[in-house]
Protein backbone atom coordinates (compact mmCIF):
# COMPACT_ATOMS: atom_id res chain seq x y z
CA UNK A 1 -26.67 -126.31 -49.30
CA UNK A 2 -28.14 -129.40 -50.20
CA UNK A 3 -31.97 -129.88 -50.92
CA UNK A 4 -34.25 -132.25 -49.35
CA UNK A 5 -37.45 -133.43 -50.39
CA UNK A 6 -39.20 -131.68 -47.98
CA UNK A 7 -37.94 -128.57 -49.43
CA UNK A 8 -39.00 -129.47 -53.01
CA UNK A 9 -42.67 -130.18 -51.69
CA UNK A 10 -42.75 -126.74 -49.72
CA UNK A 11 -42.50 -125.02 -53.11
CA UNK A 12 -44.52 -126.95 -54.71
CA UNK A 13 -42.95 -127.28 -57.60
CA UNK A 14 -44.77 -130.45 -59.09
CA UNK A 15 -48.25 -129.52 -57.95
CA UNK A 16 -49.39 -128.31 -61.37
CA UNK A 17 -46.41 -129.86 -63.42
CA UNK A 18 -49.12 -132.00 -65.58
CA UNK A 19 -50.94 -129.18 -66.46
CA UNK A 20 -48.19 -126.91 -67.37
CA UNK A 21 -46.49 -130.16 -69.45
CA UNK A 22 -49.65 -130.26 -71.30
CA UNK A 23 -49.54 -126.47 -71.83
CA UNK A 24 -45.71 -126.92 -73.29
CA UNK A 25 -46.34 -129.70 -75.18
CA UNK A 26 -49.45 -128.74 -77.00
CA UNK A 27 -47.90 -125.13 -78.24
CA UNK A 28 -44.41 -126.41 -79.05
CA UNK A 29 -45.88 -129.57 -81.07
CA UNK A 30 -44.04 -131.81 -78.69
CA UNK A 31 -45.11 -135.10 -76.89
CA UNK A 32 -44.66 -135.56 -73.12
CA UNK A 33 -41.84 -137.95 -74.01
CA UNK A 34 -40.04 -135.50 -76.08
CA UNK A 35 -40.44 -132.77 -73.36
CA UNK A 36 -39.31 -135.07 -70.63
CA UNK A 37 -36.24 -136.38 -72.74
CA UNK A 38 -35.64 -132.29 -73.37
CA UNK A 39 -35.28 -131.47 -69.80
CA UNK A 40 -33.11 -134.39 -69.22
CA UNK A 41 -30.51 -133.77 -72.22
CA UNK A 42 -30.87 -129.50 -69.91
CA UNK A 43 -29.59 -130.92 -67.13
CA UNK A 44 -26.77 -132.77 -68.65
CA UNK A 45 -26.20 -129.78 -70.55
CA UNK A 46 -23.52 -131.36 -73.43
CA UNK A 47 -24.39 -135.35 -74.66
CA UNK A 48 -23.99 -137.24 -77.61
CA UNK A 49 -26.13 -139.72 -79.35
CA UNK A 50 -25.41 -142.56 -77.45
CA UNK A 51 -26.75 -140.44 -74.34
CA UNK A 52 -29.46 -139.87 -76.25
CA UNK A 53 -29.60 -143.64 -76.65
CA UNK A 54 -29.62 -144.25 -72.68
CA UNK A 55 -31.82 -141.17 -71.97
CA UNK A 56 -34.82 -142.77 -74.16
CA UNK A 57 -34.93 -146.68 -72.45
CA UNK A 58 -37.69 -145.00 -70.43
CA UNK A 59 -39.85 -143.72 -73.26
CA UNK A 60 -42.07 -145.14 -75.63
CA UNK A 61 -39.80 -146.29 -78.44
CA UNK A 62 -39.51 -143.32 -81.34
CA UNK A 63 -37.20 -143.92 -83.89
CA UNK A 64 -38.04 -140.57 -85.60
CA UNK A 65 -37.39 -138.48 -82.44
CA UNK A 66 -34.18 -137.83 -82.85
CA UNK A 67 -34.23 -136.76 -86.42
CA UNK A 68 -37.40 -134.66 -85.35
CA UNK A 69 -35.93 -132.98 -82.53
CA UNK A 70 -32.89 -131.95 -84.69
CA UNK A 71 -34.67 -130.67 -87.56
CA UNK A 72 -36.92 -128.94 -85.41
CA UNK A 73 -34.50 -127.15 -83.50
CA UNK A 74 -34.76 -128.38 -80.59
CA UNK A 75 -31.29 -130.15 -80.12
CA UNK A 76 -28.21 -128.64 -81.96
CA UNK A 77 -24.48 -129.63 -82.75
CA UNK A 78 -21.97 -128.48 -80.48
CA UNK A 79 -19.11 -129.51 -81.95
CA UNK A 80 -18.71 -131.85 -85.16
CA UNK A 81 -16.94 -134.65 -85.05
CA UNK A 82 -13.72 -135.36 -87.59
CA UNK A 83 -12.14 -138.29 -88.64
CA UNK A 84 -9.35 -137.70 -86.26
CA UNK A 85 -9.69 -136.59 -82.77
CA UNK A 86 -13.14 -136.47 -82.67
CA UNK A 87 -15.16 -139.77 -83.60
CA UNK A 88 -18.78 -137.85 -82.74
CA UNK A 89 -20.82 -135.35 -82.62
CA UNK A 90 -21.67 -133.85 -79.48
CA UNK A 91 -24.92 -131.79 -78.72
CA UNK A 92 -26.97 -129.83 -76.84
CA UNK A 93 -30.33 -128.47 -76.31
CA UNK A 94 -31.23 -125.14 -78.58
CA UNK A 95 -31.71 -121.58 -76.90
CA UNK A 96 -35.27 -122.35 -77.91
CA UNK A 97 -35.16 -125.15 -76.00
CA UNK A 98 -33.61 -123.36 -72.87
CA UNK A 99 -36.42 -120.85 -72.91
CA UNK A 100 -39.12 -123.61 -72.90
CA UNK A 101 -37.96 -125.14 -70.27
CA UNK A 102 -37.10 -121.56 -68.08
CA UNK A 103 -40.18 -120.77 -68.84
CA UNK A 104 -42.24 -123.83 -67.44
CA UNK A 105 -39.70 -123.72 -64.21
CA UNK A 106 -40.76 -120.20 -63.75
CA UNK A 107 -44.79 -121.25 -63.78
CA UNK A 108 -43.79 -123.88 -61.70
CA UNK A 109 -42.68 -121.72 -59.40
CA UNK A 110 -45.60 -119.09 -60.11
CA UNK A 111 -43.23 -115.77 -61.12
CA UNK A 112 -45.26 -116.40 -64.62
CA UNK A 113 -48.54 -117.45 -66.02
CA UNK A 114 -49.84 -119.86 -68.31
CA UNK A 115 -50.72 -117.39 -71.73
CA UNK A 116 -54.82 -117.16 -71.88
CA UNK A 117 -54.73 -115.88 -74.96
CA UNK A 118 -55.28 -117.52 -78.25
CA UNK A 119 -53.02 -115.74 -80.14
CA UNK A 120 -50.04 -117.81 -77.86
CA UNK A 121 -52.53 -120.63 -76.36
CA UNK A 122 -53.54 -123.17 -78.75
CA UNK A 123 -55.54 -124.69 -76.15
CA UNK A 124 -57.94 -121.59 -75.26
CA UNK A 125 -59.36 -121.89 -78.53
CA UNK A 126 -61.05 -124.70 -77.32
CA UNK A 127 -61.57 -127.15 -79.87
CA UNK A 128 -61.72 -130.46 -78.35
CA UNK A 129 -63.20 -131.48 -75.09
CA UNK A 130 -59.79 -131.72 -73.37
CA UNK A 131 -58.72 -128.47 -74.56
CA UNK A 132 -62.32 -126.94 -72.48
CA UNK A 133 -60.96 -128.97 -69.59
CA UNK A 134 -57.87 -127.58 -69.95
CA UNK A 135 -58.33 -124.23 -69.88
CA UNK A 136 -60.45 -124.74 -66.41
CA UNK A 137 -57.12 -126.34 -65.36
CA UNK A 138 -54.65 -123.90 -66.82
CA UNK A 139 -57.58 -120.82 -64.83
CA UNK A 140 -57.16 -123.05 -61.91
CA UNK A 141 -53.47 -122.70 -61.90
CA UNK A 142 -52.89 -118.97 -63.07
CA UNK A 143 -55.51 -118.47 -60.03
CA UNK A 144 -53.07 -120.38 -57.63
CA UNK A 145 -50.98 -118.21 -55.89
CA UNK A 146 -48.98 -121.09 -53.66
CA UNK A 147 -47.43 -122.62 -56.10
């Protein structure tokens, strides 16, 4: 069965996507182009750094990301390269990175809220003005039962 984009609007997948990409990226000490380039390397599930190369023409230019994203554990090696059959590494995002992204499909999709709690909310802690705003948003969409 193929999807249509009717089908995408009628679950309304995207309707509180910024909010919940805020959420993610805030907690995980991520930026919205390292979450976006994340879900990207998830749905190409193996890719090497050349793909990594490709996948980042749309984002602001980073030349630390990739070393960041490795050390952080957020991309891992796959399989090493050696010097004779295999001339590079090849990667792929870390279980920790799987569960991020599960996790923000299923509040997407409303089978799970945003955490309200501080103890796994940075944001309800409210320190800056955004982060207030915020947590009316992030109330808004934990209240929002058609998404």
């Amino acid at each position: 069965m193929r999807l249509e984009a009717s089908d995408i609007k009628n679950l309304n997948l995207l309707k509180h996507y910024r909010i919940i990409r805020k959420w993610a990226c805030k907690n995980n000490n991520l930026n919205d182009a390292d979450l976006e380039l994340l879900i990207y390397f998830d749905c190409m599930d193996l890719f090497t750094r050349e793909d990594f190369k490709i996948g980042t023409y749309s984002y602001s230019w980073d030349n630390r990301r990739w070393n960041r994203l490795l050390k952080d554990g957020w991309i891992i090696v796959w399989r090493k390269h050696n010097r004779t059959t295999q001339k590079y590494n090849i990667y792929k995002v870390s279980f920790k990175c799987k569960q991020l992204i599960s996790r923000m499909y299923r509040i997407m999709l409303g089978k799970e809220d945003i955490p309200t709690s501080i103890a796994r909310n940075k944001i309800m802690k409210g320190k800056s003005y955004m982060d207030k705003v915020m947590i009316t948003s992030i109330n808004n969409v934990n209240k929002d039962k058609n998404r």
